[in-house]
PDB file of N, CA and C in Angstrom:
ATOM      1  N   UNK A   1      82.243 103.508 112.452  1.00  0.00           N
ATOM      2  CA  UNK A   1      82.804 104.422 113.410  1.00  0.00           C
ATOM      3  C   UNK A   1      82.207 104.200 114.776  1.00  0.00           C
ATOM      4  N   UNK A   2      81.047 104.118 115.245  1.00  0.00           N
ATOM      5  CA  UNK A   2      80.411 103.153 116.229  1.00  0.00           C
ATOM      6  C   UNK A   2      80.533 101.842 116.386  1.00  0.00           C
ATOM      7  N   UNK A   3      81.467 101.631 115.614  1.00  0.00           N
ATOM      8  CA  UNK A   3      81.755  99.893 116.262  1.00  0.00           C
ATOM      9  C   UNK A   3      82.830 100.082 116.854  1.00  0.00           C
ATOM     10  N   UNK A   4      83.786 101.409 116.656  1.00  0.00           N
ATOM     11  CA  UNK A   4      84.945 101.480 117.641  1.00  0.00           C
ATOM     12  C   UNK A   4      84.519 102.055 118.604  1.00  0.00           C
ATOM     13  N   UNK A   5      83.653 102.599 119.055  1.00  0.00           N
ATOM     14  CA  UNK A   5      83.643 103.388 120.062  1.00  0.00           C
ATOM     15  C   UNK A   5      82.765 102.106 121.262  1.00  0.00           C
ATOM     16  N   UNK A   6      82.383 101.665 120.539  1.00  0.00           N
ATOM     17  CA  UNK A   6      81.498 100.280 121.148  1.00  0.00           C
ATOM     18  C   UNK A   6      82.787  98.680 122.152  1.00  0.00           C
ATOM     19  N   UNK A   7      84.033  98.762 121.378  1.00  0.00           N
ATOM     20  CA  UNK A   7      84.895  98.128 121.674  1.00  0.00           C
ATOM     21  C   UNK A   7      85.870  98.951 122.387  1.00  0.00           C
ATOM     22  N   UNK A   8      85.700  99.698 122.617  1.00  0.00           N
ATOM     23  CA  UNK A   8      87.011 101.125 123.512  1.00  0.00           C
ATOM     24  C   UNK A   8      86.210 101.695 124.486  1.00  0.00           C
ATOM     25  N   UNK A   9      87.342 102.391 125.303  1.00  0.00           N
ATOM     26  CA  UNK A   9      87.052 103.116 125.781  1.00  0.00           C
ATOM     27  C   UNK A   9      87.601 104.476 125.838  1.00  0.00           C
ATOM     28  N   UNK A  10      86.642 105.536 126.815  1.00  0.00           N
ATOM     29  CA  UNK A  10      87.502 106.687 126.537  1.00  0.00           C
ATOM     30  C   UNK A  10      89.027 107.121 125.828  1.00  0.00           C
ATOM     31  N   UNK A  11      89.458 106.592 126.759  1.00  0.00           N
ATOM     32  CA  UNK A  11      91.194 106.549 127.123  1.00  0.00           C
ATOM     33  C   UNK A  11      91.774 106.126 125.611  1.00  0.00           C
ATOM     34  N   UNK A  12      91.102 105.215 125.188  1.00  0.00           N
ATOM     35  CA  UNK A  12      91.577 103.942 124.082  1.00  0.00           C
ATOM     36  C   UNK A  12      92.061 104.930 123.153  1.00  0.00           C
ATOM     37  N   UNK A  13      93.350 104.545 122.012  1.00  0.00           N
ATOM     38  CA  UNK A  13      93.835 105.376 120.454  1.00  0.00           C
ATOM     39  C   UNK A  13      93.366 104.569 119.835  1.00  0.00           C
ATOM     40  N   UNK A  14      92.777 105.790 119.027  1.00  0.00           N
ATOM     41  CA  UNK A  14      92.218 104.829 117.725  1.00  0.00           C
ATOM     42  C   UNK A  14      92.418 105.804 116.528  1.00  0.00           C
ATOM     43  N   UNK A  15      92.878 104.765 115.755  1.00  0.00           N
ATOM     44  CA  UNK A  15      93.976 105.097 114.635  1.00  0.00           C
ATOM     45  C   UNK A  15      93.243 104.516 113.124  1.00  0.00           C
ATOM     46  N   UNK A  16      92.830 105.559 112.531  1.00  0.00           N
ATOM     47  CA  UNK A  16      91.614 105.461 111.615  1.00  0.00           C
ATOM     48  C   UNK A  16      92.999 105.494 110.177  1.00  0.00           C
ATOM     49  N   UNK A  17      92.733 103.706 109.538  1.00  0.00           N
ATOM     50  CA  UNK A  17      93.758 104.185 108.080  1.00  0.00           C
ATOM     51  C   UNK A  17      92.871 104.301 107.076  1.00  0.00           C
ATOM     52  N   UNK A  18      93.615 104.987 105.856  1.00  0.00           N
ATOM     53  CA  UNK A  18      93.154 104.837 104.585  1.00  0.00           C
ATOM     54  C   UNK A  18      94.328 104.356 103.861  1.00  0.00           C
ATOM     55  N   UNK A  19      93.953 103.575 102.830  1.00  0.00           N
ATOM     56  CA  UNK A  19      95.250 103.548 102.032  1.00  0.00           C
ATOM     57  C   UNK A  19      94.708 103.433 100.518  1.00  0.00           C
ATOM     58  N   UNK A  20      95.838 104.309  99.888  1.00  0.00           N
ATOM     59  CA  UNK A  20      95.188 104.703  98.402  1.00  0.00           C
ATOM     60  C   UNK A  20      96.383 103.820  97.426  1.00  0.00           C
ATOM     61  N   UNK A  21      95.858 102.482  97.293  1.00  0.00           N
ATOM     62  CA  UNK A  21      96.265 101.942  96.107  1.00  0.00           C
ATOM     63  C   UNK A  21      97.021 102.647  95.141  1.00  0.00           C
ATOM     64  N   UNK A  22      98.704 102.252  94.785  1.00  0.00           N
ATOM     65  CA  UNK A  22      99.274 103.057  93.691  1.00  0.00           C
ATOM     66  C   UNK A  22      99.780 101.577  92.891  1.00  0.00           C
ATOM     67  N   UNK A  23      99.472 101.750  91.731  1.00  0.00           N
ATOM     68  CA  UNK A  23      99.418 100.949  90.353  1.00  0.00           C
ATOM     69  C   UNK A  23     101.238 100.791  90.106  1.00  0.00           C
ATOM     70  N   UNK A  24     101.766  99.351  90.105  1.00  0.00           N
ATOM     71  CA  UNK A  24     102.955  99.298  90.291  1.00  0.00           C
ATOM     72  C   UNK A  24     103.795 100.032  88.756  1.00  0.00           C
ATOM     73  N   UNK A  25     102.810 100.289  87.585  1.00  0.00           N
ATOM     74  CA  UNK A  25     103.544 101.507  86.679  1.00  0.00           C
ATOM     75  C   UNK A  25     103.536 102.987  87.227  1.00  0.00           C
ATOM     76  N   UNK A  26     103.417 103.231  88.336  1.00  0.00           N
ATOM     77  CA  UNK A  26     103.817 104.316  88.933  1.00  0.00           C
ATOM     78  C   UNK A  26     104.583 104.229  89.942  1.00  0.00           C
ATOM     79  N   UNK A  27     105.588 105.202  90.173  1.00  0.00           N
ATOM     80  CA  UNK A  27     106.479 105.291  91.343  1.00  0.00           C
ATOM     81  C   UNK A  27     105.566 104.975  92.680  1.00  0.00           C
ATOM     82  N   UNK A  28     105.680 104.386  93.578  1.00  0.00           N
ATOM     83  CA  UNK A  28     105.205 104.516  94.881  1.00  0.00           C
ATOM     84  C   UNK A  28     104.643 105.724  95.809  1.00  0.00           C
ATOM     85  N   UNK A  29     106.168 106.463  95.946  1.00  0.00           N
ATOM     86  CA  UNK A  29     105.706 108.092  96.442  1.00  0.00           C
ATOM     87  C   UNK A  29     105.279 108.998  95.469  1.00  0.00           C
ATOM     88  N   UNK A  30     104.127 108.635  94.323  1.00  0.00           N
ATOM     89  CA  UNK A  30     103.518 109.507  93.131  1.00  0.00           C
ATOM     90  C   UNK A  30     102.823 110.416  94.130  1.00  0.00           C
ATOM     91  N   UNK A  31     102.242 111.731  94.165  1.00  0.00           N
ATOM     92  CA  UNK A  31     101.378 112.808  94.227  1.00  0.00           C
ATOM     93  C   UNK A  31     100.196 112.102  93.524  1.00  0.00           C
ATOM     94  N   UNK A  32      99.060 112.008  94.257  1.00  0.00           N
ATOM     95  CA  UNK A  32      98.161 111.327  94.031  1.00  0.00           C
ATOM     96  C   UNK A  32      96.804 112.492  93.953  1.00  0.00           C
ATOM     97  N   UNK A  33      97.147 113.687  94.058  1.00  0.00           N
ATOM     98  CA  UNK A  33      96.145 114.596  94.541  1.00  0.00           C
ATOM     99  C   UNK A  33      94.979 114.335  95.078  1.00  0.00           C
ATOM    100  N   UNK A  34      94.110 113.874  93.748  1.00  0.00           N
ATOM    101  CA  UNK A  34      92.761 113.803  93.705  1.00  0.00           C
ATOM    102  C   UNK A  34      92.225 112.637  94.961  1.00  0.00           C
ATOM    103  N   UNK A  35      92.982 111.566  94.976  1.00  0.00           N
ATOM    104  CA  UNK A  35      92.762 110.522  95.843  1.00  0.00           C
ATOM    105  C   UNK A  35      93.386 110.933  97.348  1.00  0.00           C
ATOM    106  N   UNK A  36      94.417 111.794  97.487  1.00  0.00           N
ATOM    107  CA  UNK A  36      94.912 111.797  98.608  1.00  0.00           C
ATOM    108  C   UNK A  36      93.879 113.096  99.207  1.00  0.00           C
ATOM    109  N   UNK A  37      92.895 114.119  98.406  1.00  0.00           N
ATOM    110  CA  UNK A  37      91.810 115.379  98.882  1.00  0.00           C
ATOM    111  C   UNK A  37      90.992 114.318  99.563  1.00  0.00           C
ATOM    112  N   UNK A  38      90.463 113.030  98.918  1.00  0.00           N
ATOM    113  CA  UNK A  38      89.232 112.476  99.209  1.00  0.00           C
ATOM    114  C   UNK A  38      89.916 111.616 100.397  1.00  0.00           C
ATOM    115  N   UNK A  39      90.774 110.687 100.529  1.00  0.00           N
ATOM    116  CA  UNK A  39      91.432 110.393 101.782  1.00  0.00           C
ATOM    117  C   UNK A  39      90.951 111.610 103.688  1.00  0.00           C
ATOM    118  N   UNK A  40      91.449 112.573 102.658  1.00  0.00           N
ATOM    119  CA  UNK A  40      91.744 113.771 103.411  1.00  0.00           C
ATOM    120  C   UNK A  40      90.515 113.805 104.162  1.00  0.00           C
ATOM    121  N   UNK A  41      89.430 114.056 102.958  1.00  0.00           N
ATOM    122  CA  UNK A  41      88.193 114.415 103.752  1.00  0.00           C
ATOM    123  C   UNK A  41      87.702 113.109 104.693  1.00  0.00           C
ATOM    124  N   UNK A  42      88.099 112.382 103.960  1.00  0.00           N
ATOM    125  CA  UNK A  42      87.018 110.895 104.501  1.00  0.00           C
ATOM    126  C   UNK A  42      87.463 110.984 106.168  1.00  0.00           C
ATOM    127  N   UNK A  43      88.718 110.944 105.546  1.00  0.00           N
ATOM    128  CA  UNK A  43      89.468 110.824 107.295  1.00  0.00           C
ATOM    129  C   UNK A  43      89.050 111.957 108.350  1.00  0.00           C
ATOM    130  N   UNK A  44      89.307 113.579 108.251  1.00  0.00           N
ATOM    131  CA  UNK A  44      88.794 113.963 108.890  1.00  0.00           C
ATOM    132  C   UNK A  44      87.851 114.592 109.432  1.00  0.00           C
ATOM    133  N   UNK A  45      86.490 113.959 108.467  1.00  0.00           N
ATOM    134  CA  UNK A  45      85.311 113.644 108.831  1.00  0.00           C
ATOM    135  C   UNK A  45      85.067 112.513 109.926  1.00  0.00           C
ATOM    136  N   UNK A  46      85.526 111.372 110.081  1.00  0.00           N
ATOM    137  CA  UNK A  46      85.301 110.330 110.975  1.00  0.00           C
ATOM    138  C   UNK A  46      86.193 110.785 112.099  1.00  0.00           C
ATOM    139  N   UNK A  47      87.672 111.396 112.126  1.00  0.00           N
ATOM    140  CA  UNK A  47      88.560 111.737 113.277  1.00  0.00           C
ATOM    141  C   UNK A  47      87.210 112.968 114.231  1.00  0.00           C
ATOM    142  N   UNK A  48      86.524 113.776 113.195  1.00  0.00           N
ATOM    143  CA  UNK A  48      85.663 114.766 114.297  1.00  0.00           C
ATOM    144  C   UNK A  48      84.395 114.302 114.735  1.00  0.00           C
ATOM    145  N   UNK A  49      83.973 112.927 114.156  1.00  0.00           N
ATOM    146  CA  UNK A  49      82.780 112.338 114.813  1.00  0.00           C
ATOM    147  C   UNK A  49      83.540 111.606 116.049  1.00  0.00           C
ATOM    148  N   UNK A  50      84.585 110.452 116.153  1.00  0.00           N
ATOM    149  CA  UNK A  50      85.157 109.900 116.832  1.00  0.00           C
ATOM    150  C   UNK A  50      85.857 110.870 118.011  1.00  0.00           C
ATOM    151  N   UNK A  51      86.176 111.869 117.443  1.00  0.00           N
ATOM    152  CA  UNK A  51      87.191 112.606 118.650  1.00  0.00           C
ATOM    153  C   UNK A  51      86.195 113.014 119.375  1.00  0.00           C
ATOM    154  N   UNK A  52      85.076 113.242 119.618  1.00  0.00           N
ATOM    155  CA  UNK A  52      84.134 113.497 121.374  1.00  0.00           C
ATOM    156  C   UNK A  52      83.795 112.666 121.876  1.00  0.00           C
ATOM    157  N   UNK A  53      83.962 110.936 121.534  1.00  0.00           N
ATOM    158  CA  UNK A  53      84.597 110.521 122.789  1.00  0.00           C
ATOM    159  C   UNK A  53      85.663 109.777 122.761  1.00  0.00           C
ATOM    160  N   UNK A  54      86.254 109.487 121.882  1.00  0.00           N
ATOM    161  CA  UNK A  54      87.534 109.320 122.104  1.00  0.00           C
ATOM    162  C   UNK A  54      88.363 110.424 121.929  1.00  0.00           C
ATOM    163  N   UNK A  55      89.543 111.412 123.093  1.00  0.00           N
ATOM    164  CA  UNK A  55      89.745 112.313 122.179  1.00  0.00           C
ATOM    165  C   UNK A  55      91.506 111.766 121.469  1.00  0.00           C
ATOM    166  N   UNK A  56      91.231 110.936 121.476  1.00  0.00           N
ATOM    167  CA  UNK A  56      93.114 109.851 121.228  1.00  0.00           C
ATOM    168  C   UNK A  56      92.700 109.473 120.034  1.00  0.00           C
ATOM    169  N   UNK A  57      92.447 110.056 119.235  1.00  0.00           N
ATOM    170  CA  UNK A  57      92.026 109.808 117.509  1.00  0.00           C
ATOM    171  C   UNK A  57      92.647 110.139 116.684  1.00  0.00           C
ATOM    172  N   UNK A  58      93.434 109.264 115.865  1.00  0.00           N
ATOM    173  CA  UNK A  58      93.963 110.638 114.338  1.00  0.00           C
ATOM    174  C   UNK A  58      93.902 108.990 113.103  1.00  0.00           C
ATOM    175  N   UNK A  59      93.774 109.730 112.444  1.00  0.00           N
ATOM    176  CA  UNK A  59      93.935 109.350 110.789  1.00  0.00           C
ATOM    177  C   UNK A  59      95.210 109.399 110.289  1.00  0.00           C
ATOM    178  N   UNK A  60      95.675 108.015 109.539  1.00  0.00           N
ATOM    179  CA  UNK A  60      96.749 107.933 108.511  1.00  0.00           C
ATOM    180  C   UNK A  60      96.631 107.572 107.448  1.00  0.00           C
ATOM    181  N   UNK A  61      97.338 108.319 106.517  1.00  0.00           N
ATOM    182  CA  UNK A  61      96.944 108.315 104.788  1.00  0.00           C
ATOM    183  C   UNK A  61      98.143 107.237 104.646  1.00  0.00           C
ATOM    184  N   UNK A  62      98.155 106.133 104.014  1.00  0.00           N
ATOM    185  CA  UNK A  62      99.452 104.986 103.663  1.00  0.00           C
ATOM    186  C   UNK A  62      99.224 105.027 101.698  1.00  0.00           C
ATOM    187  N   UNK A  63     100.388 105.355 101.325  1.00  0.00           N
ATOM    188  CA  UNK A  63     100.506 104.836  99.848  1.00  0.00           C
ATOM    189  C   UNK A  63     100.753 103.398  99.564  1.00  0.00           C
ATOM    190  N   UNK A  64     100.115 102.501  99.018  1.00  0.00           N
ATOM    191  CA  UNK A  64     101.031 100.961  98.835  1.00  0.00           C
ATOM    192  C   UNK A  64     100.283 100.543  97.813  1.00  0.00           C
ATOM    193  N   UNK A  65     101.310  99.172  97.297  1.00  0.00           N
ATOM    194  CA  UNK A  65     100.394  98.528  96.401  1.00  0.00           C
ATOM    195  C   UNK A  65      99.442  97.587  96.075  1.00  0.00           C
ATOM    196  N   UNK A  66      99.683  97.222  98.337  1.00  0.00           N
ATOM    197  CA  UNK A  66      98.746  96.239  98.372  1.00  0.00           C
ATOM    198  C   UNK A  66      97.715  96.509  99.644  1.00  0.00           C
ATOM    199  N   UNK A  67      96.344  96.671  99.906  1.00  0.00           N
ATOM    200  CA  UNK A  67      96.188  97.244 100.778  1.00  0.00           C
ATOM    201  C   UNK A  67      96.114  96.330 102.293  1.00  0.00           C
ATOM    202  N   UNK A  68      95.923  95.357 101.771  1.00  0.00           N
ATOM    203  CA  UNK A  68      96.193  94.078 102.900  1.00  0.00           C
ATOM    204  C   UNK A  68      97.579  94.186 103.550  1.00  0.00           C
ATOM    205  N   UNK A  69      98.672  94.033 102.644  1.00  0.00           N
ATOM    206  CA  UNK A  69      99.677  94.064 103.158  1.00  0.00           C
ATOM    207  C   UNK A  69     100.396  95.373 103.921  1.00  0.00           C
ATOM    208  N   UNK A  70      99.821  96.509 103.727  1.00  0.00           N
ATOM    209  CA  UNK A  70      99.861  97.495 104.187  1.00  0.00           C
ATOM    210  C   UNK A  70      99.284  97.585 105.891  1.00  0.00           C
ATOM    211  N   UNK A  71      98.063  97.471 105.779  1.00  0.00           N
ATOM    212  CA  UNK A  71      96.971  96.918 107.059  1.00  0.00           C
ATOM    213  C   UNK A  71      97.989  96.470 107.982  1.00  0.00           C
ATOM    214  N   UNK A  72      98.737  95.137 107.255  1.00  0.00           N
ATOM    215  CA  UNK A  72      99.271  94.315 108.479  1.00  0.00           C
ATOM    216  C   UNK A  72     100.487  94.820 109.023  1.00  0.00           C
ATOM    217  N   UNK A  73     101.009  95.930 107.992  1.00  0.00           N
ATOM    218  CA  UNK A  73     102.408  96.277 108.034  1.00  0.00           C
ATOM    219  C   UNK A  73     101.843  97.503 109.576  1.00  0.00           C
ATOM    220  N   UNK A  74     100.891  98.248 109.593  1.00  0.00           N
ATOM    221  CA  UNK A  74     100.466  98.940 110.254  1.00  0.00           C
ATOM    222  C   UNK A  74     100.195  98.065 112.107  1.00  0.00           C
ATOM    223  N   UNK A  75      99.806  97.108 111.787  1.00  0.00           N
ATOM    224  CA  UNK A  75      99.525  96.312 112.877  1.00  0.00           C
ATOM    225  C   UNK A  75     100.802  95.780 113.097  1.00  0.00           C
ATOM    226  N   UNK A  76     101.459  95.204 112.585  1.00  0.00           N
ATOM    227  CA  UNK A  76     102.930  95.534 113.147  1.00  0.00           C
ATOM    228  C   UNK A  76     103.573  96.220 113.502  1.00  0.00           C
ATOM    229  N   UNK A  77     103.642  97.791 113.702  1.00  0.00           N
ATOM    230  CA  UNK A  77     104.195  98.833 114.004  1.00  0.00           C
ATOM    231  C   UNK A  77     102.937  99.213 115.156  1.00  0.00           C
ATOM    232  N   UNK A  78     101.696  99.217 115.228  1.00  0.00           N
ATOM    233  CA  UNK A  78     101.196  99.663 116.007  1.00  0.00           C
ATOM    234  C   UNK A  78     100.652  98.415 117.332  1.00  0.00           C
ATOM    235  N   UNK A  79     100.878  97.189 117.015  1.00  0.00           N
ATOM    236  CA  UNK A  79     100.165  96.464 118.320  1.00  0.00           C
ATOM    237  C   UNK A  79      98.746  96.456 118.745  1.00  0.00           C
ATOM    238  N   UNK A  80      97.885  96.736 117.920  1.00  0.00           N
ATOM    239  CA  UNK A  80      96.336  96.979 118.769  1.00  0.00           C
ATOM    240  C   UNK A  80      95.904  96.051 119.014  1.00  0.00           C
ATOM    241  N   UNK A  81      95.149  96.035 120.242  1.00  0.00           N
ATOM    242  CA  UNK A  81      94.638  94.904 120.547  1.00  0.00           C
ATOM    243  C   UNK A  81      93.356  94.230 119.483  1.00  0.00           C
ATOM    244  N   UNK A  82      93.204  94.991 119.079  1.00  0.00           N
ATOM    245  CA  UNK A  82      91.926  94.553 118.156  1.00  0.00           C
ATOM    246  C   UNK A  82      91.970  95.739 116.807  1.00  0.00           C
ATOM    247  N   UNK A  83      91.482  94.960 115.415  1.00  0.00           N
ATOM    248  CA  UNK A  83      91.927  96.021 114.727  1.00  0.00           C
ATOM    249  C   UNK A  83      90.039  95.513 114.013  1.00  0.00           C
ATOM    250  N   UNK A  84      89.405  96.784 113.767  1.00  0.00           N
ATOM    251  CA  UNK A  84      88.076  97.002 113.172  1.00  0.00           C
ATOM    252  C   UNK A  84      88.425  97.089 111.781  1.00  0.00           C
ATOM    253  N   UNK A  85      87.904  96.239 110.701  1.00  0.00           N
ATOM    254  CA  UNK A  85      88.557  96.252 109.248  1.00  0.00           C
ATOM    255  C   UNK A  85      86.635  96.777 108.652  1.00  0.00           C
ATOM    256  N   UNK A  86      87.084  97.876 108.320  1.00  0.00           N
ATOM    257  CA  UNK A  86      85.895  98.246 107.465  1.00  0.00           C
ATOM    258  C   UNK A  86      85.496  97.329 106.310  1.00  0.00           C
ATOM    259  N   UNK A  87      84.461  97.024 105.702  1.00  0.00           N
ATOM    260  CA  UNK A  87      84.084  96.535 104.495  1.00  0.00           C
ATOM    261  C   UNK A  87      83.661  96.866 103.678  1.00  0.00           C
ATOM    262  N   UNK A  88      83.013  97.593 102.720  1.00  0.00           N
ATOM    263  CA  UNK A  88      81.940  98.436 101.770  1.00  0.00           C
ATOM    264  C   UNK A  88      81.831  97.762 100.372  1.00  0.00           C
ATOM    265  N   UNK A  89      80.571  97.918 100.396  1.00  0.00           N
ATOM    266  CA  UNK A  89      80.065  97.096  98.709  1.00  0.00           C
ATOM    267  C   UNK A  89      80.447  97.903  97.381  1.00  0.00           C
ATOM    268  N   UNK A  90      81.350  97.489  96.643  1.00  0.00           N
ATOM    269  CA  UNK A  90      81.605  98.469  95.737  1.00  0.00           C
ATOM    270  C   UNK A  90      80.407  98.885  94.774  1.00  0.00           C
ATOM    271  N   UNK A  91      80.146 100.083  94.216  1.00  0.00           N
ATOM    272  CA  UNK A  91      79.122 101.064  93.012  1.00  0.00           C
ATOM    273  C   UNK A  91      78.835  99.403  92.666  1.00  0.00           C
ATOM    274  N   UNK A  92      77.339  99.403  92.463  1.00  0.00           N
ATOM    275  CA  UNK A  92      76.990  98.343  91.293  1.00  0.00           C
ATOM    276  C   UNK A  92      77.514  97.067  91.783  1.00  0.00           C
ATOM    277  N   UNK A  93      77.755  96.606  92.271  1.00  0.00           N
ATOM    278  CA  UNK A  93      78.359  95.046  92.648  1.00  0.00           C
ATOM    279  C   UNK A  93      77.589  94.774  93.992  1.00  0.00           C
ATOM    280  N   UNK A  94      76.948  93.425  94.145  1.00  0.00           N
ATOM    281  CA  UNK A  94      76.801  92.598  95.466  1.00  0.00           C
ATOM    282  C   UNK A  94      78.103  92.969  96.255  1.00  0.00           C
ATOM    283  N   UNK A  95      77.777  92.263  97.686  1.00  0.00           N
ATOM    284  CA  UNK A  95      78.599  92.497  98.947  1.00  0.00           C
ATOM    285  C   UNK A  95      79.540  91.515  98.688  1.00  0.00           C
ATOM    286  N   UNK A  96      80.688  91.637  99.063  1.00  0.00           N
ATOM    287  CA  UNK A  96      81.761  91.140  98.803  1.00  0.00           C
ATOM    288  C   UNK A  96      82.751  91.192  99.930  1.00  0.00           C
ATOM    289  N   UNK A  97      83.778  90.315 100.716  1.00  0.00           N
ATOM    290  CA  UNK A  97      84.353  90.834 101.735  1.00  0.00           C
ATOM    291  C   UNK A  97      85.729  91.361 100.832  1.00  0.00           C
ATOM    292  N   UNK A  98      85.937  90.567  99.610  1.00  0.00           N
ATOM    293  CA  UNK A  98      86.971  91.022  99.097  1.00  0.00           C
ATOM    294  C   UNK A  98      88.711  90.784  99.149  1.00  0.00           C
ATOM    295  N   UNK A  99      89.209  90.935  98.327  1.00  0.00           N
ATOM    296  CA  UNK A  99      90.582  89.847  98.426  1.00  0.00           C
ATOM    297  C   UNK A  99      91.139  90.690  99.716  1.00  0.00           C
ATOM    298  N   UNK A 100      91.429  92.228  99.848  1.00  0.00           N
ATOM    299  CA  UNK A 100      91.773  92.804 100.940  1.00  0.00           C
ATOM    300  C   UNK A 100      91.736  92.034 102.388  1.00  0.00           C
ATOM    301  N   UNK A 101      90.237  92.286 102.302  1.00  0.00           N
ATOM    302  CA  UNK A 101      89.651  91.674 103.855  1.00  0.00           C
ATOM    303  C   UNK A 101      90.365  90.308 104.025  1.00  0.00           C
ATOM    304  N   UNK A 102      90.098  89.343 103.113  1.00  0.00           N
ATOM    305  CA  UNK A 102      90.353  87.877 103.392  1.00  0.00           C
ATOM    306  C   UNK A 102      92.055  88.207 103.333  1.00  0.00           C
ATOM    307  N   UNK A 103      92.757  88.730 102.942  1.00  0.00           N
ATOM    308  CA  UNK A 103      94.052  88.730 102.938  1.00  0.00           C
ATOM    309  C   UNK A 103      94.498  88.769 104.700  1.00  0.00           C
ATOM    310  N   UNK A 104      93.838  89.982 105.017  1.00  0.00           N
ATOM    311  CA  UNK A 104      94.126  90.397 106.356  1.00  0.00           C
ATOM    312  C   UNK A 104      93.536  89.759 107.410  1.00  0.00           C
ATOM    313  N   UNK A 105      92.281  89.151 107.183  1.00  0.00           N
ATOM    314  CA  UNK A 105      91.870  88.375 108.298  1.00  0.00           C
ATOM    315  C   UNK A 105      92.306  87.011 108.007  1.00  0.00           C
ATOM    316  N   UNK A 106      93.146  86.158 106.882  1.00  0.00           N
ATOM    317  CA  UNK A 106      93.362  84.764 107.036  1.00  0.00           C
ATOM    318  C   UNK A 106      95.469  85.411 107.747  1.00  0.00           C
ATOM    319  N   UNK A 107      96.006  86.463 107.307  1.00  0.00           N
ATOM    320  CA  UNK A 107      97.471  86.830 107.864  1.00  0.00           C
ATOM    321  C   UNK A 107      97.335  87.269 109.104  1.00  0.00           C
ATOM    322  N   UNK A 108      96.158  88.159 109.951  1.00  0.00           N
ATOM    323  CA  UNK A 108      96.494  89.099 111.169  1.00  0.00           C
ATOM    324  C   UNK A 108      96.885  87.995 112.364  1.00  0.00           C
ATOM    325  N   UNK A 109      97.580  89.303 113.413  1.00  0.00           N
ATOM    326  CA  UNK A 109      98.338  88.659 114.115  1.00  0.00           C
ATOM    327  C   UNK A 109      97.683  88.897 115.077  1.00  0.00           C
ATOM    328  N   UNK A 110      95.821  89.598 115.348  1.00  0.00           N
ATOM    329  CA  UNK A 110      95.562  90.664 116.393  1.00  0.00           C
ATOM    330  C   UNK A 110      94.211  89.798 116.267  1.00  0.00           C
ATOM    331  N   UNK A 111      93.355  90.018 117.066  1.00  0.00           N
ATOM    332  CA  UNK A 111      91.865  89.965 116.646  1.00  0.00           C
ATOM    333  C   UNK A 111      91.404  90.600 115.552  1.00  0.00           C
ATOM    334  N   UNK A 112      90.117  90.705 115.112  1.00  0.00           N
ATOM    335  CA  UNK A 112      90.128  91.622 113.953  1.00  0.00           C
ATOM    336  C   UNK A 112      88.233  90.856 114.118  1.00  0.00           C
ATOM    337  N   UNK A 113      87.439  92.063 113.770  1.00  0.00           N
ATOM    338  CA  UNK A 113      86.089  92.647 113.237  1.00  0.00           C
ATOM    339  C   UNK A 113      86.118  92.830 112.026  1.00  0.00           C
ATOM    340  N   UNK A 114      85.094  92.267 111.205  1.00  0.00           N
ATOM    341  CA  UNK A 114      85.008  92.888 109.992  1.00  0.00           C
ATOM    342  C   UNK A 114      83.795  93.525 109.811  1.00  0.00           C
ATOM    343  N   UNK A 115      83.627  95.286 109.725  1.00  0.00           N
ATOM    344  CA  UNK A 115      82.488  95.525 110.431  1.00  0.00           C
ATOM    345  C   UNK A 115      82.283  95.864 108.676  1.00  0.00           C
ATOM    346  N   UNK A 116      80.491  95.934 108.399  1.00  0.00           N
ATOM    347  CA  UNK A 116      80.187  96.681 107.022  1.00  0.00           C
ATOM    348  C   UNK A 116      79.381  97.977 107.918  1.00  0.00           C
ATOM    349  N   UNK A 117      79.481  98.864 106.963  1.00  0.00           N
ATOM    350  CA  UNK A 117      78.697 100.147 107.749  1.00  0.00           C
ATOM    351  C   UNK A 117      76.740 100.161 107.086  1.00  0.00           C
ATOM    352  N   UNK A 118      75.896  99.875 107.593  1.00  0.00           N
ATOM    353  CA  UNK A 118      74.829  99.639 107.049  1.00  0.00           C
ATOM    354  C   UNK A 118      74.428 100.857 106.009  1.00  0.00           C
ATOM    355  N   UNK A 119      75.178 101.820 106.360  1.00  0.00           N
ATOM    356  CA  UNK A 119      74.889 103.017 105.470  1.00  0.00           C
ATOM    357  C   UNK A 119      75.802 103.030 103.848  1.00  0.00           C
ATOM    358  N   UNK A 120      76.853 102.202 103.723  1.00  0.00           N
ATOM    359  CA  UNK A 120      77.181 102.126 102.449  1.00  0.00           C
ATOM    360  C   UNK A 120      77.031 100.946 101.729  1.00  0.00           C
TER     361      UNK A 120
END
């Protein structure tokens, strides 16, 4: 969340995604509850650290089945000049950038950071 505020400025939108993986034996638009509460929070926990100084901040929840392809589908509709791709080490496993990341940084059409947060 400090690596965007480090590449922006005031003025700058910054458009914080999550996207919650849906398993192609489920419909797409499934009610996801449990995953879409924790989305919920994650997101606007970082939108109220980010929004004092940026106040051009919001969070989007995306359903898909791929999260790479989603990412890019987003960067196609939105244009940013630079897109910050979070990384995180999954429970129990070494660091990994992960098929996601490499999906989106060998397809993007934008610059792209792949930041890890030292805290997870």
């Amino acid at each position: 969340m400090q690596c965007a505020g480090a590449f922006s400025n005031p003025e700058t939108t910054i458009i914080l995604i999550h996207v919650i993986i849906i398993e192609r034996s489920s419909p797409l638009d499934i009610d996801n509850e449990n995953s879409y509460n924790k989305a919920e929070k994650t997101l606007k926990s970082l939108e109220n650290k980010i929004r004092k100084m940026h106040p051009s901040t919001f969070g989007e929840i995306i359903q898909a089945r791929h999260a790479g392809a989603a990412i890019l589908e987003m960067v196609k509709i939105n244009k940013p000049r630079l897109l910050i791709l979070g990384a995180n080490k999954k429970e129990n496993e070494n660091f990994d950038i992960g098929e996601n990341a490499q999906f989106v940084l060998k397809n993007n059409i934008c610059p792209t950071i792949l930041y890890k947060d030292p805290n997870f």
